[in-house]
Structures are given as C-alpha cells and as structure tokens.
PDB file of N, CA and C in Angstrom:
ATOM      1  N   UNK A   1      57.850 119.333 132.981  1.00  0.00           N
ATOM      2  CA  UNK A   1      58.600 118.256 132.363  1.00  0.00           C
ATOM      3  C   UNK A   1      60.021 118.277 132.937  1.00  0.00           C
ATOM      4  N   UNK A   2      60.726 117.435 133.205  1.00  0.00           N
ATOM      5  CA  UNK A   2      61.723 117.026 133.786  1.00  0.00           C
ATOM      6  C   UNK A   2      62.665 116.695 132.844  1.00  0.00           C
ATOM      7  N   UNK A   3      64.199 116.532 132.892  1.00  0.00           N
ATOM      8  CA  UNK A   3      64.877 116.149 132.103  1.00  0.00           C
ATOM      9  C   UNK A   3      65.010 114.704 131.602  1.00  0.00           C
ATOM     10  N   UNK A   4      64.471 114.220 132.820  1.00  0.00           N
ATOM     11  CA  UNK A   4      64.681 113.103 132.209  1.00  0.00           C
ATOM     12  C   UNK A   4      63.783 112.382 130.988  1.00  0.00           C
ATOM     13  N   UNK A   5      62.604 113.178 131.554  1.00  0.00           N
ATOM     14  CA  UNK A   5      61.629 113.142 130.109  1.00  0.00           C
ATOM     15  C   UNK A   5      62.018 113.530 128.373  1.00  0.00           C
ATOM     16  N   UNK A   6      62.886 114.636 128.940  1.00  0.00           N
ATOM     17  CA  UNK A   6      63.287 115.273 127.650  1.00  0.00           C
ATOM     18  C   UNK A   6      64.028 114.027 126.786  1.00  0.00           C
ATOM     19  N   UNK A   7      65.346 113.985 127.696  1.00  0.00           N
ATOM     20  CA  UNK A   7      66.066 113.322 127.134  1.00  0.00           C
ATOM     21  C   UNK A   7      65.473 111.616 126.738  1.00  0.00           C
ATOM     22  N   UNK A   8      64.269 110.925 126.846  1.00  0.00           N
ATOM     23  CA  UNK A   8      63.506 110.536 126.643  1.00  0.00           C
ATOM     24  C   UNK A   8      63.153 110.712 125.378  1.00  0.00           C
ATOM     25  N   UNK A   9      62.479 111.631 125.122  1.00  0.00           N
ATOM     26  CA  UNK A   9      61.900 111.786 123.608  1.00  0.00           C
ATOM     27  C   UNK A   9      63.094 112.720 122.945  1.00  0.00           C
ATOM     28  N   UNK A  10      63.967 112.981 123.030  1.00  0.00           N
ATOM     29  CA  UNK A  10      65.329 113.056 122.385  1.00  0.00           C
ATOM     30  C   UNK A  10      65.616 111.684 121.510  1.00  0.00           C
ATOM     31  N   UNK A  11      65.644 110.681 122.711  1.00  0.00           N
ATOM     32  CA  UNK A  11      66.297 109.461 122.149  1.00  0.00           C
ATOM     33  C   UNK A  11      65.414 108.772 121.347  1.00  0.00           C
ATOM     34  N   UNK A  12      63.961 109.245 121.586  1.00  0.00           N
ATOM     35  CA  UNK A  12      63.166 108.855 120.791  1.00  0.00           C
ATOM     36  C   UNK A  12      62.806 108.879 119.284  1.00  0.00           C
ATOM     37  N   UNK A  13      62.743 110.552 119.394  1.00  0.00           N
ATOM     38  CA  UNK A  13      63.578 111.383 118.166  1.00  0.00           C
ATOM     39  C   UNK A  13      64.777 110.720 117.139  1.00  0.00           C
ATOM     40  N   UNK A  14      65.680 110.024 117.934  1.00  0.00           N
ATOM     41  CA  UNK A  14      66.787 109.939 117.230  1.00  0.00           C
ATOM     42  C   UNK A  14      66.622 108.952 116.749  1.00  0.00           C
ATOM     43  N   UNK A  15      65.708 107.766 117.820  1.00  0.00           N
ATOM     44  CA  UNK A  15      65.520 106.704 116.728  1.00  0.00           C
ATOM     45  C   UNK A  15      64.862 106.364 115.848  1.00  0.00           C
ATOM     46  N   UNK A  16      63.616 107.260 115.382  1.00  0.00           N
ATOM     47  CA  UNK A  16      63.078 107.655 114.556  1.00  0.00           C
ATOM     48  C   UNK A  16      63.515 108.113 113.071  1.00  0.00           C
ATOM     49  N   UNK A  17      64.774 109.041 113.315  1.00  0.00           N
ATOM     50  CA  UNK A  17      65.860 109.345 112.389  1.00  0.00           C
ATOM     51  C   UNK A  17      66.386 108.534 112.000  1.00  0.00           C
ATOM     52  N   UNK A  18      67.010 107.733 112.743  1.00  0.00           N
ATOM     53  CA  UNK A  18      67.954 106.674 112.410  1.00  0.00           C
ATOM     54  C   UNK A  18      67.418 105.425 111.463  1.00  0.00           C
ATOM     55  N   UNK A  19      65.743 105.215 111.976  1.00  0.00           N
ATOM     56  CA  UNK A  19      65.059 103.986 111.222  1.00  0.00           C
ATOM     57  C   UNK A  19      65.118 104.580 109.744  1.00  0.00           C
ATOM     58  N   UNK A  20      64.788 105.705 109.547  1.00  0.00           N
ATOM     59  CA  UNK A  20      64.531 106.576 108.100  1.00  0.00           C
ATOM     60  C   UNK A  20      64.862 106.650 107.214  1.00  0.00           C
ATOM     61  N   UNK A  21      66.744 107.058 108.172  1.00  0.00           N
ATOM     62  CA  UNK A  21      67.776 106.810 107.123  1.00  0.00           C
ATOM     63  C   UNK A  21      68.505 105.604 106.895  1.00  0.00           C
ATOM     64  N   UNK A  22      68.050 104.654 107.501  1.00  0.00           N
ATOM     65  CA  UNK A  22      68.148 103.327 107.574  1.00  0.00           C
ATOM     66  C   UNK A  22      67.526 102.608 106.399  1.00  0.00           C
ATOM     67  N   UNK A  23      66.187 102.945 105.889  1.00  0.00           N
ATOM     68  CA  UNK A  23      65.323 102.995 104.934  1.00  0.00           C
ATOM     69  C   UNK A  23      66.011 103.287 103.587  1.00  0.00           C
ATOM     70  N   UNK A  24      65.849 104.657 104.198  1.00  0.00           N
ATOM     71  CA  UNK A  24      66.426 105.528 102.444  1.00  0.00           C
ATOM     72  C   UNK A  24      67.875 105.092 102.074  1.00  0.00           C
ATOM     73  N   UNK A  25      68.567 104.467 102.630  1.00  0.00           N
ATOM     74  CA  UNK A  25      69.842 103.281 102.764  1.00  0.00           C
ATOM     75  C   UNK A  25      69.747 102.648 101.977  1.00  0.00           C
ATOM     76  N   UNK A  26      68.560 101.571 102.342  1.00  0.00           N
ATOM     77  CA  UNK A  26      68.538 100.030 101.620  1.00  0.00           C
ATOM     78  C   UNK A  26      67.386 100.456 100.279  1.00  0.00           C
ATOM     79  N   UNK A  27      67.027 102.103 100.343  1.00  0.00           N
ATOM     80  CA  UNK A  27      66.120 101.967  98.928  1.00  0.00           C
ATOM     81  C   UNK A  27      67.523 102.749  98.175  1.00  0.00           C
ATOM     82  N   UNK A  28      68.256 102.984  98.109  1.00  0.00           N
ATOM     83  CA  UNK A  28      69.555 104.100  97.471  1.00  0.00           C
ATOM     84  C   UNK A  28      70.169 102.683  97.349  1.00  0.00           C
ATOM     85  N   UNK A  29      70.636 101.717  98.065  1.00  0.00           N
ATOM     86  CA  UNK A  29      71.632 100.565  97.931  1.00  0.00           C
ATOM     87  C   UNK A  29      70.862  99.700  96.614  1.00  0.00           C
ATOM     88  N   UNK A  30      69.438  99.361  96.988  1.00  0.00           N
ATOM     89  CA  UNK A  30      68.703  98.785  95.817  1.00  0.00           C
ATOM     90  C   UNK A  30      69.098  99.402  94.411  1.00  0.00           C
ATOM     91  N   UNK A  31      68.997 101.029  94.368  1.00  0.00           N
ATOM     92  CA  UNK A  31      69.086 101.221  93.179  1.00  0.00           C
ATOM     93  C   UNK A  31      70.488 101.449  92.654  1.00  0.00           C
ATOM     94  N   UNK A  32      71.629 101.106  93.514  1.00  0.00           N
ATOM     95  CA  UNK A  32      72.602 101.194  92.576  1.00  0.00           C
ATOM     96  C   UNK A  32      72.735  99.675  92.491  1.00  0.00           C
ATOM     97  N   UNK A  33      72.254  98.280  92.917  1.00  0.00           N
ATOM     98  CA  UNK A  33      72.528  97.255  92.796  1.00  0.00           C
ATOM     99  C   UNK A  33      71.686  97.195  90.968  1.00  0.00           C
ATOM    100  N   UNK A  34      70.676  98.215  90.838  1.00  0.00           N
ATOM    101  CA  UNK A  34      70.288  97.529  89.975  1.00  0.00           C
ATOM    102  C   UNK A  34      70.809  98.433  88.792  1.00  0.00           C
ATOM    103  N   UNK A  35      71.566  99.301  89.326  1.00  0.00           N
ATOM    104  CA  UNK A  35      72.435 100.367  87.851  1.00  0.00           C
ATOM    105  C   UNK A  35      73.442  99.323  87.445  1.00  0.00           C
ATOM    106  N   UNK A  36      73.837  98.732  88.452  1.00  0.00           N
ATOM    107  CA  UNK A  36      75.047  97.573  88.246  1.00  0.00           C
ATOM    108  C   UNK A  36      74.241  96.648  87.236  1.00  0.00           C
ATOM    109  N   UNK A  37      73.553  96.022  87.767  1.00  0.00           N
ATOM    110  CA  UNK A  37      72.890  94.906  86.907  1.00  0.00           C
ATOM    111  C   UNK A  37      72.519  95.562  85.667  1.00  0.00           C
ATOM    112  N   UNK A  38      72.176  96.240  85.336  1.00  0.00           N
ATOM    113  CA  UNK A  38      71.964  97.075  83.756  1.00  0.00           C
ATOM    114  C   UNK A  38      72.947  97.490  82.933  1.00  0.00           C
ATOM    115  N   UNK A  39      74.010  97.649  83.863  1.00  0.00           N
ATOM    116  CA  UNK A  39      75.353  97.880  82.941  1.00  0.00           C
ATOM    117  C   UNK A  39      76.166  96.216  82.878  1.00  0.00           C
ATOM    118  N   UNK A  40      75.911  95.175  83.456  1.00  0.00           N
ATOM    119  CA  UNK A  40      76.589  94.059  83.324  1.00  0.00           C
ATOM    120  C   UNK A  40      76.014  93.618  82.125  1.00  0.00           C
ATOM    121  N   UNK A  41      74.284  93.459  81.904  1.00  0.00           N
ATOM    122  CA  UNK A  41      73.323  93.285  80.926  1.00  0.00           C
ATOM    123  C   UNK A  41      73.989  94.124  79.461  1.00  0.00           C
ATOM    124  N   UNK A  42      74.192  95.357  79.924  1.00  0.00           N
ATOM    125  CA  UNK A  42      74.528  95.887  78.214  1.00  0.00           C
ATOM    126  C   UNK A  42      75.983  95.661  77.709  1.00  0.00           C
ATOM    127  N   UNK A  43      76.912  95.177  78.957  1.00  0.00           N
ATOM    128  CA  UNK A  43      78.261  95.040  78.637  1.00  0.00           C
ATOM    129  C   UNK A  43      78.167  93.603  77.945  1.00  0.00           C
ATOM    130  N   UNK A  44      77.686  92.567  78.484  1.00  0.00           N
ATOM    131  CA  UNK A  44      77.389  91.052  77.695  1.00  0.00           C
ATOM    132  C   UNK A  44      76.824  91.601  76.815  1.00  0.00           C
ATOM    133  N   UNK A  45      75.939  92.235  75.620  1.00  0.00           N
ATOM    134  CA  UNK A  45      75.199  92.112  74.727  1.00  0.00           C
ATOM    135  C   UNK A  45      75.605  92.518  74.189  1.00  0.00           C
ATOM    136  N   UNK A  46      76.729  93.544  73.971  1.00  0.00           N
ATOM    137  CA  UNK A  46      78.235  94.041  73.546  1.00  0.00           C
ATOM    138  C   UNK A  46      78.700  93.663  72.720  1.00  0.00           C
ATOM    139  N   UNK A  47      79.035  92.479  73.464  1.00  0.00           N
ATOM    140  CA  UNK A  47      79.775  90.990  73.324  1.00  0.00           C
ATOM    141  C   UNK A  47      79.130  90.392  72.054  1.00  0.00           C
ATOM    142  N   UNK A  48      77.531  90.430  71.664  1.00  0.00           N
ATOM    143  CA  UNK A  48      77.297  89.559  70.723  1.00  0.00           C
ATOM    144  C   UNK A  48      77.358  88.392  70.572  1.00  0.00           C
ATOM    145  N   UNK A  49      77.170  87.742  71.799  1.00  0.00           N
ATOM    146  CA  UNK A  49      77.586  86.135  71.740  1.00  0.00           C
ATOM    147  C   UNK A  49      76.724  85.386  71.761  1.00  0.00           C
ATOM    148  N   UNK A  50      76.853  84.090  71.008  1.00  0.00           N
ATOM    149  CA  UNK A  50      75.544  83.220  71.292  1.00  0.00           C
ATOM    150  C   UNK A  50      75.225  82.805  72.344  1.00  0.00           C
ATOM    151  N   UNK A  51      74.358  82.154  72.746  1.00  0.00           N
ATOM    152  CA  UNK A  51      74.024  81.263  74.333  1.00  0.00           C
ATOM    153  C   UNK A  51      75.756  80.298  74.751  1.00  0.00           C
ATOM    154  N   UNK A  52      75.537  79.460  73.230  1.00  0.00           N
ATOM    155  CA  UNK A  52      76.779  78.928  73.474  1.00  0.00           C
ATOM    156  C   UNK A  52      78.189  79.214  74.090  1.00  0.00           C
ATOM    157  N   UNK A  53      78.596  79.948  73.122  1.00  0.00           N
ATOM    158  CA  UNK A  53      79.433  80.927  73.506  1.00  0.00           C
ATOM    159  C   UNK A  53      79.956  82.046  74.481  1.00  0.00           C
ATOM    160  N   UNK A  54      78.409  82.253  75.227  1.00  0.00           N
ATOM    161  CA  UNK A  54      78.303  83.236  76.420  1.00  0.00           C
ATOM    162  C   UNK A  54      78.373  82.065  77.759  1.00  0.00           C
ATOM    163  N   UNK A  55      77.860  81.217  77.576  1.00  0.00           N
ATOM    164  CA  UNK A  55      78.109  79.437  78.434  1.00  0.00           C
ATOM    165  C   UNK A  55      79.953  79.664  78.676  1.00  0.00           C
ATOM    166  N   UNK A  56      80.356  79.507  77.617  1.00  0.00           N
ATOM    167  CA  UNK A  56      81.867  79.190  77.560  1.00  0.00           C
ATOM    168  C   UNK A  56      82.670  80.854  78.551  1.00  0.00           C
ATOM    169  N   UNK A  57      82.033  81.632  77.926  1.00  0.00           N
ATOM    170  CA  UNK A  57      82.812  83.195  78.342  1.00  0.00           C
ATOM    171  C   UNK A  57      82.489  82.911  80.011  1.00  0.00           C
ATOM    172  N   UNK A  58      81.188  82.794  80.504  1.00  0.00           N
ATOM    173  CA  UNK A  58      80.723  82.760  81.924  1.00  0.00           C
ATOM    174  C   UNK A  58      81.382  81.581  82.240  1.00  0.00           C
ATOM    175  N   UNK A  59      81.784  80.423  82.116  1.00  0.00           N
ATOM    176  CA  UNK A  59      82.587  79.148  82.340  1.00  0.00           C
ATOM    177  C   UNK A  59      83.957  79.260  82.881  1.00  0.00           C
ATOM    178  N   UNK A  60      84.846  80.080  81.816  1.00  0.00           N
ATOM    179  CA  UNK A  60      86.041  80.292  81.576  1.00  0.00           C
ATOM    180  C   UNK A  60      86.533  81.176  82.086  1.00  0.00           C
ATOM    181  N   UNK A  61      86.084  82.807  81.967  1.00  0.00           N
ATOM    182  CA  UNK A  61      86.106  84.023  82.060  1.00  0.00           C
ATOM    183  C   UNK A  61      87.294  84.677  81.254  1.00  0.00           C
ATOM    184  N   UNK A  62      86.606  83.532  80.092  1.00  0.00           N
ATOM    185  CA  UNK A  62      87.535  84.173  78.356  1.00  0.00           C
ATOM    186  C   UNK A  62      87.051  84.121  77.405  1.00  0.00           C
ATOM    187  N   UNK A  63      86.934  85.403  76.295  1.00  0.00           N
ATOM    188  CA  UNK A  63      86.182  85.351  75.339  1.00  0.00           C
ATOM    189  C   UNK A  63      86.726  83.771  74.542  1.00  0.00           C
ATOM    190  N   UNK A  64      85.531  83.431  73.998  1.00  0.00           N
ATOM    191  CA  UNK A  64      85.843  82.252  73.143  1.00  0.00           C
ATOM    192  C   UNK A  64      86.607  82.665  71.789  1.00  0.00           C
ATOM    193  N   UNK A  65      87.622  81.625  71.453  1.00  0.00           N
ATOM    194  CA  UNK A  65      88.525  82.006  70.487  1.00  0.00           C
ATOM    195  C   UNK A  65      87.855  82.125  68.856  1.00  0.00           C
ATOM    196  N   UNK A  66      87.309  81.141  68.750  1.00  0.00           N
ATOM    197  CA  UNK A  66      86.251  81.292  67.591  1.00  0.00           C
ATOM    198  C   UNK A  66      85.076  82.424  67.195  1.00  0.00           C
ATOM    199  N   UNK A  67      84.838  83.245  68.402  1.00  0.00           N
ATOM    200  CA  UNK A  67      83.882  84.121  68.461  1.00  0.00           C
ATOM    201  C   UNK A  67      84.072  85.538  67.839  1.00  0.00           C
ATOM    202  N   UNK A  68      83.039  85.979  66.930  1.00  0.00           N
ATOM    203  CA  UNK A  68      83.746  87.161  65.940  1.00  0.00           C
ATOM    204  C   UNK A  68      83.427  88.501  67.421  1.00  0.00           C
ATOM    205  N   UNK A  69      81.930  88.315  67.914  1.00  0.00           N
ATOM    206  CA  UNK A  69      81.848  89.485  69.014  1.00  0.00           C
ATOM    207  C   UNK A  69      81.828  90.537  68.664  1.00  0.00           C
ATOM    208  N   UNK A  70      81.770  91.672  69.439  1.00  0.00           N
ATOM    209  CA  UNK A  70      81.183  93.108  69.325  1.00  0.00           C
ATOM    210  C   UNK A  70      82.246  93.454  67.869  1.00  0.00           C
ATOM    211  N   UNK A  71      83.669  92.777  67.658  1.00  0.00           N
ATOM    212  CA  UNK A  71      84.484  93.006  66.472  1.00  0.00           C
ATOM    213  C   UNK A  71      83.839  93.120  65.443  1.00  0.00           C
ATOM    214  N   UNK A  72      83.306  92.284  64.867  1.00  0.00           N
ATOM    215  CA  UNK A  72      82.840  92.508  63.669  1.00  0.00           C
ATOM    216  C   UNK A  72      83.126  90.630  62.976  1.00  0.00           C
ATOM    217  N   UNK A  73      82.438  90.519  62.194  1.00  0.00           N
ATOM    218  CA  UNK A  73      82.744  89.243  61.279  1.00  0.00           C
ATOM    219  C   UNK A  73      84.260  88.742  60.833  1.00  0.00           C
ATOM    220  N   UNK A  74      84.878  89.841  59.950  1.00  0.00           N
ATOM    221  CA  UNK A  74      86.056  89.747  59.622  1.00  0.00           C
ATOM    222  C   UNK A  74      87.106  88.911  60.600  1.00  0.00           C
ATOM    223  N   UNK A  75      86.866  89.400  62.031  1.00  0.00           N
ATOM    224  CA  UNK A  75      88.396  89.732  62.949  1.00  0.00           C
ATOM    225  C   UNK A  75      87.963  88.601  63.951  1.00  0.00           C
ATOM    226  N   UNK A  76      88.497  87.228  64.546  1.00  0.00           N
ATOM    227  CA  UNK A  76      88.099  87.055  65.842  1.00  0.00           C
ATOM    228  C   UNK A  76      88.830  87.627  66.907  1.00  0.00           C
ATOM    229  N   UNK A  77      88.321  87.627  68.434  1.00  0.00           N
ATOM    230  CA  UNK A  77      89.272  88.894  69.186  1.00  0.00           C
ATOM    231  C   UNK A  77      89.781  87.643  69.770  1.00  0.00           C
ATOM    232  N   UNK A  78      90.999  87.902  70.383  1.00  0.00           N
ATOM    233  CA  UNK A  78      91.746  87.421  71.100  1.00  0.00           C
ATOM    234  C   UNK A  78      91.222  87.076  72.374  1.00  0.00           C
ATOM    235  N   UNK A  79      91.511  86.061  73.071  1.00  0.00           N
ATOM    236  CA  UNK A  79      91.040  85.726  74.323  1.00  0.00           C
ATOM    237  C   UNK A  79      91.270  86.609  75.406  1.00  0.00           C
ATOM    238  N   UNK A  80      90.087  86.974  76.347  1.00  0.00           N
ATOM    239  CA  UNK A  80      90.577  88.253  77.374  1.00  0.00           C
ATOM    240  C   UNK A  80      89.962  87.350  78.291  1.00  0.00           C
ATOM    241  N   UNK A  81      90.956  88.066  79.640  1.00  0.00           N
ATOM    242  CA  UNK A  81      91.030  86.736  81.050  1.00  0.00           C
ATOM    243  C   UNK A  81      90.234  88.393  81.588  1.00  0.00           C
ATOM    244  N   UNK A  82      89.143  87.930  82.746  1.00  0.00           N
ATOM    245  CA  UNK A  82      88.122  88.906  83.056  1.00  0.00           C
ATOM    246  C   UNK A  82      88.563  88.595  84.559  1.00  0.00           C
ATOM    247  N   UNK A  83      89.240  89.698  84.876  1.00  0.00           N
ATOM    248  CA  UNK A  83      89.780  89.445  86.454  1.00  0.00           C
ATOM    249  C   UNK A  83      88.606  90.040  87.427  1.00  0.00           C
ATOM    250  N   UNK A  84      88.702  89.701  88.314  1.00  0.00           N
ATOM    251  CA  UNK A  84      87.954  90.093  89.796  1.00  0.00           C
ATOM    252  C   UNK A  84      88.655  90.772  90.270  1.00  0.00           C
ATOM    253  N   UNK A  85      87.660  91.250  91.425  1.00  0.00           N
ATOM    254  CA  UNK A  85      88.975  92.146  93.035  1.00  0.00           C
ATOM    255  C   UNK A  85      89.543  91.715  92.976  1.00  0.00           C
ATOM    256  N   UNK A  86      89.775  90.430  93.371  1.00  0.00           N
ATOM    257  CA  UNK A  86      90.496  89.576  94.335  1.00  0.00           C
ATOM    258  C   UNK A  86      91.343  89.181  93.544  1.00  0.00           C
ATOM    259  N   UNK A  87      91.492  89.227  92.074  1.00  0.00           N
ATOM    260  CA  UNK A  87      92.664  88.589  90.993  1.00  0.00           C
ATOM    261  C   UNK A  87      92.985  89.980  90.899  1.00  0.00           C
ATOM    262  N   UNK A  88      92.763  91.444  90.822  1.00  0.00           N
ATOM    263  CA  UNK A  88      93.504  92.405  90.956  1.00  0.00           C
ATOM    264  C   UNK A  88      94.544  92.741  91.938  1.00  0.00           C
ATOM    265  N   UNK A  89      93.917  92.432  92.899  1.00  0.00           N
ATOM    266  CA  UNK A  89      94.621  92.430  94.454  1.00  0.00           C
ATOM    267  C   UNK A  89      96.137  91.428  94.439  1.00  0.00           C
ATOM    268  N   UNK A  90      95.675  90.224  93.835  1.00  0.00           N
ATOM    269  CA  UNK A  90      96.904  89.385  93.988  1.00  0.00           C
ATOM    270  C   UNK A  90      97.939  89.831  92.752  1.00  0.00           C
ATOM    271  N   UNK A  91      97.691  90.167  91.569  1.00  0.00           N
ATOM    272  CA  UNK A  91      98.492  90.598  90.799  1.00  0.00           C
ATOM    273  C   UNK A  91      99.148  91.827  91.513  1.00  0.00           C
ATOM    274  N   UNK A  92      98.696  93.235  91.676  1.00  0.00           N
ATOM    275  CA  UNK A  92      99.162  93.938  92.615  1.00  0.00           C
ATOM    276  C   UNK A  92     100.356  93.209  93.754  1.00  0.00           C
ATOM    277  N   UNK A  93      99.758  92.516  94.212  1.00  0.00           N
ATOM    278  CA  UNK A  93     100.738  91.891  95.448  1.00  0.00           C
ATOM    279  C   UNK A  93     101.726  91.189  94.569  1.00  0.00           C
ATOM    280  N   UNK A  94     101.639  90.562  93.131  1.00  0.00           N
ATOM    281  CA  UNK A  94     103.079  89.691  92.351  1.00  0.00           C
ATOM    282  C   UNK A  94     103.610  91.054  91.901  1.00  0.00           C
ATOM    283  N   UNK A  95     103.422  92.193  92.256  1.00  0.00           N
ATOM    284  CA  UNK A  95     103.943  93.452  91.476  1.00  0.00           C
ATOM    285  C   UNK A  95     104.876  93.941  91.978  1.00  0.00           C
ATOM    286  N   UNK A  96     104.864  93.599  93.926  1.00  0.00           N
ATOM    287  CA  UNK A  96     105.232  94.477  94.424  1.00  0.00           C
ATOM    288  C   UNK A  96     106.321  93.784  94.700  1.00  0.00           C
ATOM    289  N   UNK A  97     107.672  94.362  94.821  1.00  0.00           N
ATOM    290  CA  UNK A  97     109.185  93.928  94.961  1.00  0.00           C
ATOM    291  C   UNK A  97     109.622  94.794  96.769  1.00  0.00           C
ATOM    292  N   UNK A  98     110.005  93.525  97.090  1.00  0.00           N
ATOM    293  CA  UNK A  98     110.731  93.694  98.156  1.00  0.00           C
ATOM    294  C   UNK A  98     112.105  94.783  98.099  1.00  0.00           C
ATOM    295  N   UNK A  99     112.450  95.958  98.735  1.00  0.00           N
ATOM    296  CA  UNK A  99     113.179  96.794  98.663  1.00  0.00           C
ATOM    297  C   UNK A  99     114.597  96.199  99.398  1.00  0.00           C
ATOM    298  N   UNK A 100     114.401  96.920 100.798  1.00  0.00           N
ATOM    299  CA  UNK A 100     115.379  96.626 101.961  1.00  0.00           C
ATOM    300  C   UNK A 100     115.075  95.502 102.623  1.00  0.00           C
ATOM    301  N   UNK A 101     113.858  94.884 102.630  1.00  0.00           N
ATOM    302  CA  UNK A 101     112.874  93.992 103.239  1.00  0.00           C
ATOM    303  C   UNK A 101     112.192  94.304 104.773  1.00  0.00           C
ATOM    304  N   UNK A 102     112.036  96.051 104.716  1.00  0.00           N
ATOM    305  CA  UNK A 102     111.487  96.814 105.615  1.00  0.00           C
ATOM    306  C   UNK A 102     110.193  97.735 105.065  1.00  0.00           C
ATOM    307  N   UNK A 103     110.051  97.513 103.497  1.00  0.00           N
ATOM    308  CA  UNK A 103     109.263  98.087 103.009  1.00  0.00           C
ATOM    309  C   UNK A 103     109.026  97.269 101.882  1.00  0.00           C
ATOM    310  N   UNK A 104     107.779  97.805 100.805  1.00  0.00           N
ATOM    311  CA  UNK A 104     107.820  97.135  99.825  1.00  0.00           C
ATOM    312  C   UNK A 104     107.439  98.426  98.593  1.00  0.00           C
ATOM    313  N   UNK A 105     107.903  98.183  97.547  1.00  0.00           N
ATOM    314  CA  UNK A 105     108.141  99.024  96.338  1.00  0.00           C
ATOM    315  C   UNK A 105     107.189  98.737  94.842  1.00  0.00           C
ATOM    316  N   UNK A 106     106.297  99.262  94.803  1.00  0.00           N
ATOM    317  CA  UNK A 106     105.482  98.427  93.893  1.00  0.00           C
ATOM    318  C   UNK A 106     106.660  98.689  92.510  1.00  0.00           C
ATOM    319  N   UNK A 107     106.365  97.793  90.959  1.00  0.00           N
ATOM    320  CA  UNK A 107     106.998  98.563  89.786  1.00  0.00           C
ATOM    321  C   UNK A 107     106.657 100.113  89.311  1.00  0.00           C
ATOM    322  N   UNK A 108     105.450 100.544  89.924  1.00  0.00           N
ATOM    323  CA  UNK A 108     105.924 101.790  89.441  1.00  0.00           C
ATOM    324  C   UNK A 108     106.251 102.740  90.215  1.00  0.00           C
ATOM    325  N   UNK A 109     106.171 102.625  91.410  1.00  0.00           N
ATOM    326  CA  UNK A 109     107.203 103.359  92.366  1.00  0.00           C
ATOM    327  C   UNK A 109     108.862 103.307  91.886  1.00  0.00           C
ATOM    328  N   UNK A 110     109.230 101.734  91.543  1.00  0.00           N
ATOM    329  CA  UNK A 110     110.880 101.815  91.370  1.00  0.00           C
ATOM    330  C   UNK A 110     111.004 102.443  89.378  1.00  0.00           C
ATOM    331  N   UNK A 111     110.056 102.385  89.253  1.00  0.00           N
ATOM    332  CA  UNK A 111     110.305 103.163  87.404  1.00  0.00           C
ATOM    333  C   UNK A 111     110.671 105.026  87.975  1.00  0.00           C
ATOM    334  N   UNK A 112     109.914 104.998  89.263  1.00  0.00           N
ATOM    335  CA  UNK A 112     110.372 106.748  89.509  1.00  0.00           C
ATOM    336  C   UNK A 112     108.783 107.641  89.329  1.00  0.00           C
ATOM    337  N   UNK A 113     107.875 106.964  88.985  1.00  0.00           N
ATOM    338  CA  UNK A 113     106.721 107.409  89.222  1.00  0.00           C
ATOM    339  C   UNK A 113     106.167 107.685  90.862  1.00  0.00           C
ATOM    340  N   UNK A 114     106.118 109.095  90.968  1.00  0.00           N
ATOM    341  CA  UNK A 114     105.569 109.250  92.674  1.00  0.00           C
ATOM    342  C   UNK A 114     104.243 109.365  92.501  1.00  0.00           C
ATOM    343  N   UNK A 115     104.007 108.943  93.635  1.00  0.00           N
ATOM    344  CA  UNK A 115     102.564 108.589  94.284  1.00  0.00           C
ATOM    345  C   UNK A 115     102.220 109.483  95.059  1.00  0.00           C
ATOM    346  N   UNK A 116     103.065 110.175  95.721  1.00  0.00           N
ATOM    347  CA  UNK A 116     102.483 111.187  96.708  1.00  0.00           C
ATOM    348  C   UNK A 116     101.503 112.254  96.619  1.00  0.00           C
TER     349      UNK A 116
END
C-alpha cells in the first residue's frame, strides 16, 4: 500500500466522522428546539389566559389589562412589554452614553460598577 492510498482512506475515515457528527448535531439541535417549545408552552399556561386574551398578549406583546392571570382573581397585573433580542440589544445601545466620543460608557460602567 502506498501513501497515497493511505491518505485516501484517511480522508475517507474523516468523512465518515464528520457525516456522524453532523447527525448527532441536528438530532441534539432537535431536542433542545423542542425543550424550548415546552418551556414556552408551560410559561403561556402560567399566564392563565383565555384564547381571547392570549390573541391580545400574542398581538401586542402585553399582558391584557383586564386579565386577572397566573395573579390570582383579586389583583389584575399590570401590563408587561415582552422584549426580544433585538429590543434588548437596542435598549442596551439607548443605555450607552458617549464618553470622550472615542469610546462608549454603558450606565453602569459610569455608576462605578467594573466589568472586568
């Protein structure tokens, strides 16, 4: 056998490996897509909301004001705004204050809180 053979079923080898864990990838990715989906499911049911009402929350991405919810009868809760990445990200960015205008300083960097 010659090297070049070797290195042949080397690469062969590897792509063999590679399909595998390529596999065990998209079956590991499946199951945390669906840990997600089971915890979104028990976080809405939480909530206690009617169809109606869960219409309006998924609409809006605010509890409805009338809605008593996981609270209890007595209390209605206050309206909560249900941010995304991407509405985290931009708040972050209205956070951050221009220093020298060579850097930027978030608020709790200039309160004296280190990050390092």
């Amino acid at each position: 056998m010659n090297k070049l053979d070797k290195i042949e079923r080397d690469a062969q080898n590897a792509r063999e490996k590679i399909a595998a864990m390529q596999a065990l990838l998209k079956q590991i990715e499946g199951q945390r897509t669906e840990q997600e989906n089971l915890q979104i499911v028990q976080q809405i049911r939480a909530l206690k909301l009617s169809r109606d009402e869960l219409y309006v929350f998924l609409n809006n991405g605010k509890l409805p004001t009338g809605s008593a919810g996981a609270i209890g009868d007595d209390a209605a809760p206050e309206p909560e705004t249900i941010y995304s990445r991407q509405n985290r990200a931009q708040r972050y960015e209205e956070d951050t204050v221009p220093d020298d205008g060579d850097s930027k300083t978030t608020t709790s960097e200039s309160e004296g809180i280190d990050n390092e």
